[in-house]
C-alpha atoms as a PDB file:
ATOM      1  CA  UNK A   1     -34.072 -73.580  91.855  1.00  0.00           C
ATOM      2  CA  UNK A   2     -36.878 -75.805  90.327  1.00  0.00           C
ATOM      3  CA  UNK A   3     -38.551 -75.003  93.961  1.00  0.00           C
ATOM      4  CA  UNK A   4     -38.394 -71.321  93.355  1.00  0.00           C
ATOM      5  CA  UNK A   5     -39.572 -71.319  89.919  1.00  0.00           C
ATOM      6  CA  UNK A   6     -41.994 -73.415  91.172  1.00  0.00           C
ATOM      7  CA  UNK A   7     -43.250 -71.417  94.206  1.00  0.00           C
ATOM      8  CA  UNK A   8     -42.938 -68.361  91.755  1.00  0.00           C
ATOM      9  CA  UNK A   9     -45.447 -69.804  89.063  1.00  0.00           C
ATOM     10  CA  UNK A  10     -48.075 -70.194  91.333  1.00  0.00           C
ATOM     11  CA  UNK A  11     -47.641 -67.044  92.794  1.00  0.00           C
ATOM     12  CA  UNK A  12     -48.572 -65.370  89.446  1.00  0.00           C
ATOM     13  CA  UNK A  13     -51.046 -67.869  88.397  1.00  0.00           C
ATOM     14  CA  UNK A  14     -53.032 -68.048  91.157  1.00  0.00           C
ATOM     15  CA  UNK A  15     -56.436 -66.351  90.779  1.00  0.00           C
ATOM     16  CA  UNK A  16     -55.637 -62.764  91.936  1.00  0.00           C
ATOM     17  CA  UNK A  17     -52.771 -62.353  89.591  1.00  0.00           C
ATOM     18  CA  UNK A  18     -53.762 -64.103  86.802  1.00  0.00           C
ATOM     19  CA  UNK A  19     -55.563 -61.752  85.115  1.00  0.00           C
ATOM     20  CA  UNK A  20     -52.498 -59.237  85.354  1.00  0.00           C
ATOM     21  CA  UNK A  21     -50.297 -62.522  83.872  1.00  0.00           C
ATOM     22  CA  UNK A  22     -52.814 -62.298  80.800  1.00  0.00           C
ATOM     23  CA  UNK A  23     -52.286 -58.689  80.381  1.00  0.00           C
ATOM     24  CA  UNK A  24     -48.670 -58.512  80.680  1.00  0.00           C
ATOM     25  CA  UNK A  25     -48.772 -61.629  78.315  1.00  0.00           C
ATOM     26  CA  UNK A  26     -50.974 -59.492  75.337  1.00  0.00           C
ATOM     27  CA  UNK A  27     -48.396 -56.676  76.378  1.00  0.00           C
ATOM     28  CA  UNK A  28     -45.390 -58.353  75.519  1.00  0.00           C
ATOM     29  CA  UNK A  29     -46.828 -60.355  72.414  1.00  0.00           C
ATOM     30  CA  UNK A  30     -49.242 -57.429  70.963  1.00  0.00           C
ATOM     31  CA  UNK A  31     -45.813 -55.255  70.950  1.00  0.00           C
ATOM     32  CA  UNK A  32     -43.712 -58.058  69.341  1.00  0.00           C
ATOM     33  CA  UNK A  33     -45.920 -58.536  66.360  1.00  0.00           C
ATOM     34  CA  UNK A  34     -46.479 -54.549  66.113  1.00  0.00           C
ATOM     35  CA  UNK A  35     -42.797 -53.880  65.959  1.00  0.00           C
ATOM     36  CA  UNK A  36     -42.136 -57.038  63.600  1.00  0.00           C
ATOM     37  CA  UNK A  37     -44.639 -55.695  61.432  1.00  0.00           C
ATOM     38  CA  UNK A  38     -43.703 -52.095  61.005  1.00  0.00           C
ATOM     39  CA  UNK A  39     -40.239 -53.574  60.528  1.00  0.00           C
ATOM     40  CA  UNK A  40     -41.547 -55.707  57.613  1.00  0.00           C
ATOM     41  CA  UNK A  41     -42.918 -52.581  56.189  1.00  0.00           C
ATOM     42  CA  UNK A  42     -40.033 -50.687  56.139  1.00  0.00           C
ATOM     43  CA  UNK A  43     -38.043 -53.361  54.749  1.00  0.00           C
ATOM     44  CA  UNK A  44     -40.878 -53.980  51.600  1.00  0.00           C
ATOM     45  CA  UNK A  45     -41.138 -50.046  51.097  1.00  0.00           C
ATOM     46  CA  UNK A  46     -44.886 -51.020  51.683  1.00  0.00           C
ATOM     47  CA  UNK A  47     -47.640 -51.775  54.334  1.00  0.00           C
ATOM     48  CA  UNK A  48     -45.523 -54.663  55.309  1.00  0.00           C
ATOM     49  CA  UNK A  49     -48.106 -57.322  56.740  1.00  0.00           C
ATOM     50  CA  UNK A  50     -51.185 -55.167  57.655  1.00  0.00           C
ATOM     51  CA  UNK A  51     -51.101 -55.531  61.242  1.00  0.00           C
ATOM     52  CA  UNK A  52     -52.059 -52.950  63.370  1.00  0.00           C
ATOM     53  CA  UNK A  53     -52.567 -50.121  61.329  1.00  0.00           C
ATOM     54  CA  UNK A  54     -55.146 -49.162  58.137  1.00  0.00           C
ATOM     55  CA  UNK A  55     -54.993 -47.277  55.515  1.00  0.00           C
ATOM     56  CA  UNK A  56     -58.468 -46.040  54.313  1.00  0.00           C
ATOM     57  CA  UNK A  57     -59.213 -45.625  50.822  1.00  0.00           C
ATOM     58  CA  UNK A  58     -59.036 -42.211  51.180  1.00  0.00           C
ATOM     59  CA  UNK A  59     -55.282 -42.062  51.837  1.00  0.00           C
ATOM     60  CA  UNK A  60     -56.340 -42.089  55.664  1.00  0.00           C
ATOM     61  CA  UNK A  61     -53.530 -43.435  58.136  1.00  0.00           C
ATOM     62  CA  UNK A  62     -54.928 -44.763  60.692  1.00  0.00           C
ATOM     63  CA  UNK A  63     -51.960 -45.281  63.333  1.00  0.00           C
ATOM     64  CA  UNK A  64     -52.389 -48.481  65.271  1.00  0.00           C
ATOM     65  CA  UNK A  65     -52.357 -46.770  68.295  1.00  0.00           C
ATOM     66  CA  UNK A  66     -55.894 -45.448  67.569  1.00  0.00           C
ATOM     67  CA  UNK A  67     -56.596 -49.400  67.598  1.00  0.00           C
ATOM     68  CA  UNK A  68     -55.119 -50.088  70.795  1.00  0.00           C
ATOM     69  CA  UNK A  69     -56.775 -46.859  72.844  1.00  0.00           C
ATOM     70  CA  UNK A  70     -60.417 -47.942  71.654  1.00  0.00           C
ATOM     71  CA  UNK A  71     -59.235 -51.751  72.466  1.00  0.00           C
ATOM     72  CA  UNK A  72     -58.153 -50.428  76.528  1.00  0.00           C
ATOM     73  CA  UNK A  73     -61.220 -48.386  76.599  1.00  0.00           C
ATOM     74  CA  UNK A  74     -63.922 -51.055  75.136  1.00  0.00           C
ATOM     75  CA  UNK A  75     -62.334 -54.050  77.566  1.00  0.00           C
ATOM     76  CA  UNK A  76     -61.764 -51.761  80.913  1.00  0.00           C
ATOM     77  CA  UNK A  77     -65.378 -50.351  79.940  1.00  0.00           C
ATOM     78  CA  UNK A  78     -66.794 -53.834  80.138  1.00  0.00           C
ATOM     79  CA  UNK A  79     -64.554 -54.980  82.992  1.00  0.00           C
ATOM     80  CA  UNK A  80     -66.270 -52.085  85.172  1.00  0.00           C
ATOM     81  CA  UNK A  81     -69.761 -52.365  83.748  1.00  0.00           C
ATOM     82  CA  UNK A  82     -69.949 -56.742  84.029  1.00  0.00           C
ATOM     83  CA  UNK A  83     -67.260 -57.168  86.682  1.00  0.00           C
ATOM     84  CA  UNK A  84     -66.956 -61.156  85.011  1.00  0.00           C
ATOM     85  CA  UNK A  85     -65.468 -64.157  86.876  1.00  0.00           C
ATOM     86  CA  UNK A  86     -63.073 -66.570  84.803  1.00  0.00           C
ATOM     87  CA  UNK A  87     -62.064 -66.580  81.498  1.00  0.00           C
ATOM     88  CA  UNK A  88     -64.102 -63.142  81.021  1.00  0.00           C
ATOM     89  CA  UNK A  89     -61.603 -61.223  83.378  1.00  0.00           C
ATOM     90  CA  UNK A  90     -58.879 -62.841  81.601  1.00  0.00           C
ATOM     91  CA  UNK A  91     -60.329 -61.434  78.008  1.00  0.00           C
ATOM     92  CA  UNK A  92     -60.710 -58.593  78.502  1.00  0.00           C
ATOM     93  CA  UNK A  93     -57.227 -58.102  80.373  1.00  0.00           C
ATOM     94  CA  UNK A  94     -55.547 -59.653  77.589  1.00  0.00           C
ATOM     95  CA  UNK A  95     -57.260 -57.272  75.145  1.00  0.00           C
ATOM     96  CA  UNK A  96     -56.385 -54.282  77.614  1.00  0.00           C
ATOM     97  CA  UNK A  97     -53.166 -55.269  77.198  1.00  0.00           C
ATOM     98  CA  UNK A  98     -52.886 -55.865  74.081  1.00  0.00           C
ATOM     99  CA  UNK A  99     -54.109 -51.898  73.631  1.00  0.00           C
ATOM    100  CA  UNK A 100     -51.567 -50.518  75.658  1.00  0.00           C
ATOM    101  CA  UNK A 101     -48.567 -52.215  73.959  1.00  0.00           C
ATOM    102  CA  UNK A 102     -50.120 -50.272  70.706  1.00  0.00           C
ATOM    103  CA  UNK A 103     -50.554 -47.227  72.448  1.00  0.00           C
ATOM    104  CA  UNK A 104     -47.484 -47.083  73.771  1.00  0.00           C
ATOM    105  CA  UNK A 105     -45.547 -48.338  70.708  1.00  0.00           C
ATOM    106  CA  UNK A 106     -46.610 -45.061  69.129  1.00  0.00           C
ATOM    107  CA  UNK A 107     -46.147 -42.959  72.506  1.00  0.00           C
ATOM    108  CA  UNK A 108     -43.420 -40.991  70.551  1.00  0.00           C
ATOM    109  CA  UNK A 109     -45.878 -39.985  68.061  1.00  0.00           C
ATOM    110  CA  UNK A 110     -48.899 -38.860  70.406  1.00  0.00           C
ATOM    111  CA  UNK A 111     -45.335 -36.932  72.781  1.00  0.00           C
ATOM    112  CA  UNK A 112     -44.812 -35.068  69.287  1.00  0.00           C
ATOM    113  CA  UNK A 113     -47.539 -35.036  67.466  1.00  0.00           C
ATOM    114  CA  UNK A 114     -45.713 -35.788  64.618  1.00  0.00           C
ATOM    115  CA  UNK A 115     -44.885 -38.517  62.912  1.00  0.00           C
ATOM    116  CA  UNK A 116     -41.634 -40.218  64.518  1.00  0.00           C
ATOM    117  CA  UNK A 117     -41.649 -43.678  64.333  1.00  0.00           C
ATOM    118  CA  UNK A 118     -38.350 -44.171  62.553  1.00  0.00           C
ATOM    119  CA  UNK A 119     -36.576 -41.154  63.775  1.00  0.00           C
ATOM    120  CA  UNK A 120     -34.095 -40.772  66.843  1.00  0.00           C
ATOM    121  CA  UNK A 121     -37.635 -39.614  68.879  1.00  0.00           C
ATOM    122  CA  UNK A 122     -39.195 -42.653  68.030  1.00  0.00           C
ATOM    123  CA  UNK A 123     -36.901 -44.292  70.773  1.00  0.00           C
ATOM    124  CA  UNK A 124     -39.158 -42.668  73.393  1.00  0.00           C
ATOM    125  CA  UNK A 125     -41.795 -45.383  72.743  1.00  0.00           C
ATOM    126  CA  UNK A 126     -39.321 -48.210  73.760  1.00  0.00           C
ATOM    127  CA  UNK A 127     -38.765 -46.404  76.620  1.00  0.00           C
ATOM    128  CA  UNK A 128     -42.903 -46.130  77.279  1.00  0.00           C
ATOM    129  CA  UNK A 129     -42.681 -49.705  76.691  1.00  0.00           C
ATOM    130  CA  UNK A 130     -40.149 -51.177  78.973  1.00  0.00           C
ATOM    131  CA  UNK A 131     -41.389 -49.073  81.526  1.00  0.00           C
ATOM    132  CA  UNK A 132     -44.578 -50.486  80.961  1.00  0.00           C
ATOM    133  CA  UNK A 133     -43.166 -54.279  80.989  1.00  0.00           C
ATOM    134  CA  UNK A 134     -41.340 -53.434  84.162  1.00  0.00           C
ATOM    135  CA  UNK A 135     -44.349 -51.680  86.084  1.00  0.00           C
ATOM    136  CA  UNK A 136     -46.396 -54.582  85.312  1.00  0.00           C
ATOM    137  CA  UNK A 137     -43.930 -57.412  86.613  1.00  0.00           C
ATOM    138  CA  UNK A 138     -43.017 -55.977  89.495  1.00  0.00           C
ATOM    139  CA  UNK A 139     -46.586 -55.800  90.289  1.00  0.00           C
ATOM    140  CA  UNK A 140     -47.064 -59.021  89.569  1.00  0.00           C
ATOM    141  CA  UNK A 141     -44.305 -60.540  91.340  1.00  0.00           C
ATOM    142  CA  UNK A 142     -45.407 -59.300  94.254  1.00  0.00           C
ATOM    143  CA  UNK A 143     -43.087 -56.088  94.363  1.00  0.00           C
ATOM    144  CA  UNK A 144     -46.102 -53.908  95.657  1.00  0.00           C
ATOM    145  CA  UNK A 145     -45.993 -50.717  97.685  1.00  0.00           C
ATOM    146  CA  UNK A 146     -46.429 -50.991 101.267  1.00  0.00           C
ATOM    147  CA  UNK A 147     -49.597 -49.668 102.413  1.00  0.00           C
ATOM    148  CA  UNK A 148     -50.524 -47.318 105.739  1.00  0.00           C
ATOM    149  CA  UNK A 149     -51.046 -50.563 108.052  1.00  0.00           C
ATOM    150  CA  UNK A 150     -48.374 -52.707 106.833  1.00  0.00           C
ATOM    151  CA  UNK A 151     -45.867 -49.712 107.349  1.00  0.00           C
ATOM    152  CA  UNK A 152     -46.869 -49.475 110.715  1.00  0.00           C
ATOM    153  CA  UNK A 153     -47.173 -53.297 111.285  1.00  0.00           C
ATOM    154  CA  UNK A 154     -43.419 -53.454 110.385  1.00  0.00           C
ATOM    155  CA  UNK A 155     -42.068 -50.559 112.303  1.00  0.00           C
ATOM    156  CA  UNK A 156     -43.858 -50.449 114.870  1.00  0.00           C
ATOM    157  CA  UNK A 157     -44.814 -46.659 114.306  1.00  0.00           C
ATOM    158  CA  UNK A 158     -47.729 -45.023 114.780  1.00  0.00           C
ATOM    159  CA  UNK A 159     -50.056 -44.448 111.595  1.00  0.00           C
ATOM    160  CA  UNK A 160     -48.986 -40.680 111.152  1.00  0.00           C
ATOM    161  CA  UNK A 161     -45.008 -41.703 111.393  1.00  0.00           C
ATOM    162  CA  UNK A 162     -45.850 -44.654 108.670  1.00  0.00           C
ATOM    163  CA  UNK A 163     -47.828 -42.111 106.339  1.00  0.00           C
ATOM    164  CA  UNK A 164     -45.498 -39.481 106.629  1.00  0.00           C
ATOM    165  CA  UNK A 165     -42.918 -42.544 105.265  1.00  0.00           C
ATOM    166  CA  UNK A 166     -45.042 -43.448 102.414  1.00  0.00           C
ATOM    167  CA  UNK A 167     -45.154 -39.868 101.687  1.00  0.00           C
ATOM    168  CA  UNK A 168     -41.702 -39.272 101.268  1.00  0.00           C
ATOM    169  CA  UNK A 169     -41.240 -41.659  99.530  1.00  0.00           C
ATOM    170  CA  UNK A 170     -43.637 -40.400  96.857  1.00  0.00           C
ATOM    171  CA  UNK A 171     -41.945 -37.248  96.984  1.00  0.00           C
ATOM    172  CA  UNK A 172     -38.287 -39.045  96.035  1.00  0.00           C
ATOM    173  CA  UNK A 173     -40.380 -40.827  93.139  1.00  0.00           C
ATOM    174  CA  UNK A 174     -41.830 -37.652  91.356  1.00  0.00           C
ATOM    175  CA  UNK A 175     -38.147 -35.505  91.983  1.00  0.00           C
ATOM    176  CA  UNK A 176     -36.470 -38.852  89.854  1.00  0.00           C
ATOM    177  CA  UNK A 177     -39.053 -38.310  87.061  1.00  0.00           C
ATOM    178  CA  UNK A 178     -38.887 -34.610  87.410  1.00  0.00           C
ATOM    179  CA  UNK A 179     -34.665 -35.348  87.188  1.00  0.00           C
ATOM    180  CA  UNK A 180     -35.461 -37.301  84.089  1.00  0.00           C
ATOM    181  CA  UNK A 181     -34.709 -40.676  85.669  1.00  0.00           C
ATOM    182  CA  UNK A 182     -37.713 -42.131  84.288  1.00  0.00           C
ATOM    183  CA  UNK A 183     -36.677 -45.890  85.116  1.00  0.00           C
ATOM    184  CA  UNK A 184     -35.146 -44.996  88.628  1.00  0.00           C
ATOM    185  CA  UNK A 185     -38.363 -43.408  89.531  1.00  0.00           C
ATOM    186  CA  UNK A 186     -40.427 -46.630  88.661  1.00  0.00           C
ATOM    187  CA  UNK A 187     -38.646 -48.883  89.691  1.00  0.00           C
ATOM    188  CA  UNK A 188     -38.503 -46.645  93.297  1.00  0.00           C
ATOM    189  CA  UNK A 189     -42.069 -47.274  93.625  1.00  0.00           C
ATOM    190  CA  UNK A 190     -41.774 -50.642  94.752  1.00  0.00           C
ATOM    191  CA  UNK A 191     -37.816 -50.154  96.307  1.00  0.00           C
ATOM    192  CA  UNK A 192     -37.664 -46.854  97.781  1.00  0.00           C
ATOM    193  CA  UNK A 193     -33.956 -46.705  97.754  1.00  0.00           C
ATOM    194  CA  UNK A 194     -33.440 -46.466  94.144  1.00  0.00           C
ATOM    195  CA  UNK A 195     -35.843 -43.404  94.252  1.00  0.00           C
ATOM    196  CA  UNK A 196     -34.154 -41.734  97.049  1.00  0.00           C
ATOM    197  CA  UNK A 197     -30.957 -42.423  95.042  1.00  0.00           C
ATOM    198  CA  UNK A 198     -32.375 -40.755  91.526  1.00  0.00           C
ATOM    199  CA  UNK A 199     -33.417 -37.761  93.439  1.00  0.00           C
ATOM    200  CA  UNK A 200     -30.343 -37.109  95.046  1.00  0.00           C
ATOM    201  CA  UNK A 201     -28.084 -37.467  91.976  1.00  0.00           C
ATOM    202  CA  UNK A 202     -27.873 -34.464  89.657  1.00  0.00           C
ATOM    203  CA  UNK A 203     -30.459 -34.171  87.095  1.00  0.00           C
ATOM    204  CA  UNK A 204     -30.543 -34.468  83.124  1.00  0.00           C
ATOM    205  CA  UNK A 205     -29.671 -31.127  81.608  1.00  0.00           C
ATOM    206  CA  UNK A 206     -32.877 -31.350  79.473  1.00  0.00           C
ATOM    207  CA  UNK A 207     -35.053 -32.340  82.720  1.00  0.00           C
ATOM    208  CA  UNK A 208     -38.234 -30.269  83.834  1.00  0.00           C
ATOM    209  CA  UNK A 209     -35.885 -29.961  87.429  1.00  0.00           C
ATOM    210  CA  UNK A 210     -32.863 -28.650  85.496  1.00  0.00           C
ATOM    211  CA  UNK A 211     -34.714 -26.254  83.737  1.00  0.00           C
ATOM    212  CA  UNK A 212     -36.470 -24.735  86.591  1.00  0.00           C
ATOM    213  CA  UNK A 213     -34.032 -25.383  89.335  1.00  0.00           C
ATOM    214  CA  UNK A 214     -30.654 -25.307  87.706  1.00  0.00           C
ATOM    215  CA  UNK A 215     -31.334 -21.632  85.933  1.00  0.00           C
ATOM    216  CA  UNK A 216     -30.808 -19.430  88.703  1.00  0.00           C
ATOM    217  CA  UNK A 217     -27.755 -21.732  89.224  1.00  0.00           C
ATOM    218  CA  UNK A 218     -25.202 -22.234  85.527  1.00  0.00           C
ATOM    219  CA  UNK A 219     -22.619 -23.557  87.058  1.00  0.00           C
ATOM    220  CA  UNK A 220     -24.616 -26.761  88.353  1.00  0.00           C
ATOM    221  CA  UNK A 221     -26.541 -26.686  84.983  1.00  0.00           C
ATOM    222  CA  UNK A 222     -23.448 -26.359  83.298  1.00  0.00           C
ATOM    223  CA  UNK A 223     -22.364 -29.774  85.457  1.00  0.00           C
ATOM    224  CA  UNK A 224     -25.217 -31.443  84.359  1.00  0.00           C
ATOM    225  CA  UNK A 225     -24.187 -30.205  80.991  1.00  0.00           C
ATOM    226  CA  UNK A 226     -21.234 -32.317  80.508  1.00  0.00           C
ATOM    227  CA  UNK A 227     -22.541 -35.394  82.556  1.00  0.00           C
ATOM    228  CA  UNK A 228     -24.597 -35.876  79.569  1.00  0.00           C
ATOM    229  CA  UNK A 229     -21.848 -35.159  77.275  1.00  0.00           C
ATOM    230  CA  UNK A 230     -19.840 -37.622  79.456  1.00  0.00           C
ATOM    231  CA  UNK A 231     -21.079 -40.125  81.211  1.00  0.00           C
ATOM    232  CA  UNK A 232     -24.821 -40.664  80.095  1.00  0.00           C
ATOM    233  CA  UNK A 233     -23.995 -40.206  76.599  1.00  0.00           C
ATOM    234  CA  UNK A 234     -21.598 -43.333  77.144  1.00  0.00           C
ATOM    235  CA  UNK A 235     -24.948 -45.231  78.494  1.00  0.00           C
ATOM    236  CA  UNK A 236     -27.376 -43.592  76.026  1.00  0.00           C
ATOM    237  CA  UNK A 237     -25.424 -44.674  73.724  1.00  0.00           C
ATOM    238  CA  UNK A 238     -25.603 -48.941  74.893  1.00  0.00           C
ATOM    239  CA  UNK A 239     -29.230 -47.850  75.396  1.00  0.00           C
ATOM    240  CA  UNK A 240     -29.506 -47.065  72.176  1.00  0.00           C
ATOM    241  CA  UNK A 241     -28.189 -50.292  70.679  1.00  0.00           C
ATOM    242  CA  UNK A 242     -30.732 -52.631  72.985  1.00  0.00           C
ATOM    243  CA  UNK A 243     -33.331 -50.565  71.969  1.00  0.00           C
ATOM    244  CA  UNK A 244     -32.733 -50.640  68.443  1.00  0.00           C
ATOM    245  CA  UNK A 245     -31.987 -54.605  68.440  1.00  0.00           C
ATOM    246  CA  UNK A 246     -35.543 -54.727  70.136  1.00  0.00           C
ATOM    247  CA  UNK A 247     -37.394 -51.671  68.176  1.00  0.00           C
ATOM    248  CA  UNK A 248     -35.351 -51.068  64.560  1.00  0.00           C
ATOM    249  CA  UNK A 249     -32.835 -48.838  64.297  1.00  0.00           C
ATOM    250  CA  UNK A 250     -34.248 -45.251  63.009  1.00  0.00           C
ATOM    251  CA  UNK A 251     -33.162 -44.343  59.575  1.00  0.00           C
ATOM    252  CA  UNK A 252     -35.266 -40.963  58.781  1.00  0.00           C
ATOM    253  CA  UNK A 253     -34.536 -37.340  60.453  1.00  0.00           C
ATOM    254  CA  UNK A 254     -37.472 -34.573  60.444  1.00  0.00           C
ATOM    255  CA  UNK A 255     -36.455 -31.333  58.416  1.00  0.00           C
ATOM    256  CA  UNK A 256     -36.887 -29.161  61.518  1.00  0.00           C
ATOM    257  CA  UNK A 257     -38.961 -29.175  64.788  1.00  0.00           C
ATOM    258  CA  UNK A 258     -42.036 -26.719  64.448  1.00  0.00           C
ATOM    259  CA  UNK A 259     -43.678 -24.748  66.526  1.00  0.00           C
ATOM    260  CA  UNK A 260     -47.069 -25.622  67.274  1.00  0.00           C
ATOM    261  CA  UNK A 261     -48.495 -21.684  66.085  1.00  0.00           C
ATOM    262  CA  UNK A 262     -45.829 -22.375  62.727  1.00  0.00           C
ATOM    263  CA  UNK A 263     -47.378 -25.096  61.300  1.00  0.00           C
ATOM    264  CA  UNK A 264     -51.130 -23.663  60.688  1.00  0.00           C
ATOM    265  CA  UNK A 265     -53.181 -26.298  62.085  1.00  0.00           C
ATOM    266  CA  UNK A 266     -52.134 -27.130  65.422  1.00  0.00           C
ATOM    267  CA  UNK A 267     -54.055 -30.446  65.706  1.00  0.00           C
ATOM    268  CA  UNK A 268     -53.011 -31.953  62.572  1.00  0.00           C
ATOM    269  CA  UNK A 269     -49.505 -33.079  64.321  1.00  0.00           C
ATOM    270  CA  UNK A 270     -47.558 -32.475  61.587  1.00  0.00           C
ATOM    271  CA  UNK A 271     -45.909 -35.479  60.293  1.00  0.00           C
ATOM    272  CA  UNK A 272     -46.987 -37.892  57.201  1.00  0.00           C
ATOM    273  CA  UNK A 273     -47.833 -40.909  57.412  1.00  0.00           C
ATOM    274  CA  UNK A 274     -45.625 -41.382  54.209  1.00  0.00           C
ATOM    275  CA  UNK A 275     -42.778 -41.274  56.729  1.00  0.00           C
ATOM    276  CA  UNK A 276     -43.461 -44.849  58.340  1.00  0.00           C
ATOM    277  CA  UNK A 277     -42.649 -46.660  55.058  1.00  0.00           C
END
């Protein structure tokens, strides 16, 4: 055990992965202290402890998401520009990371344009985020896609067989996200089963697949129907609960969902920032 953990922490800090470590370390952090600050704020009524977002004099709310996209394009800006050696490559993946966990905290927000933090949509940013966590550490546990040559190396197939392989198994990854199995589909990027296995099971009822494939077909929509109802309500519901204990639990519900062409200005995404507290 001690052997494996061993073997394992070299692996990831030796000097090709370390700068992913460092992100996926400002990841997971950068999200902590952005979620136990919002929480904070909603339990004060207030701004909580003033991390990650700013509120101008003006009345201006500036979303800490807007923080995190200008910190991922600053530090991949410089990474491409300076190319630096140690501890430079390491800053500014730590600070890229650190960006997307406040992107993607508010990924419900920028889906909607409204805001949704602490409604039922908000959960959609957890989701961003342990998608996120999981694409990283795969990657940097050495979970990586075969390429052309190693396909072939493996085989023993000629470089057309192996690409045609690598192919399909693209294919099975964008029919599990187009199914809605966002997580199946990731994770199926680096074990190809689990993505044949999402695109073979019936899709989500409110999936881009069962909209456009299961229309000319009700009675397999209708199926789909009451899996939801059934079965993946059962697990959306134990979802729910993890992602509350890691997230908050959402306590306000919009009025209505507008149309984009209803609400006057559509860039001004609709929501308050009045609705975070």
């Amino acid at each position: 055990m001690f052997d494996l953990v061993a073997t394992l922490s070299g692996h990831v800090l030796d000097d090709a992965k370390r700068p992913l470590f460092f992100l996926l370390v400002g990841f997971i952090l950068t999200f902590g202290l952005a979620r136990f600050n919002t929480r904070v704020a909603r339990a004060r009524g207030g701004s909580g402890l003033g991390v990650g977002s700013i509120v101008t004099a003006g009345g201006l709310h500036i979303h800490h998401s807007v923080i995190g996209i200008i910190g991922m394009t600053v530090a991949g800006i410089l990474e491409f520009a300076l190319q630096p050696g140690s501890p430079w490559i390491e800053i500014f993946a730590l600070v890229f990371g650190s960006g997307a966990a406040l992107t993607l905290d508010e990924f419900a927000l920028i889906l909607h344009l409204e805001d949704v933090y602490w409604t039922g949509e908000g959960r959609t940013s957890i989701d961003a985020v342990i998608l996120g966590v999981t694409f990283i550490t795969l990657l940097l546990t050495g979970l990586t896609p075969r390429s052309f040559s190693e396909v072939g190396d493996v085989v023993a197939l000629s470089r057309w067989v192996g690409s045609a392989l690598i192919l399909s198994g693209a294919a099975f990854v964008v029919v599990s996200y187009l199914k809605g199995k966002l997580f199946m589909g990731t994770v199926g990027i680096f074990f190809p089963p689990l993505a044949v296995v999402g695109a073979l099971r019936l899709a989500k009822s409110n999936s881009p697949w069962a909209r456009g494939q299961y229309a000319r077909n009700p009675a397999k929509l209708e199926r789909a129907r009451r899996r939801d109802e059934g079965f993946n309500r059962r697990w959306r519901q134990r979802k729910h609960f993890v992602w509350d204990v890691i997230g908050g639990k959402p306590h306000l519900h919009l009025p209505r969902r507008h149309a984009p062409h209803d609400r006057g200005d559509p860039g001004s995404g609709g929501g308050s920032s009045e609705t975070r507290a």
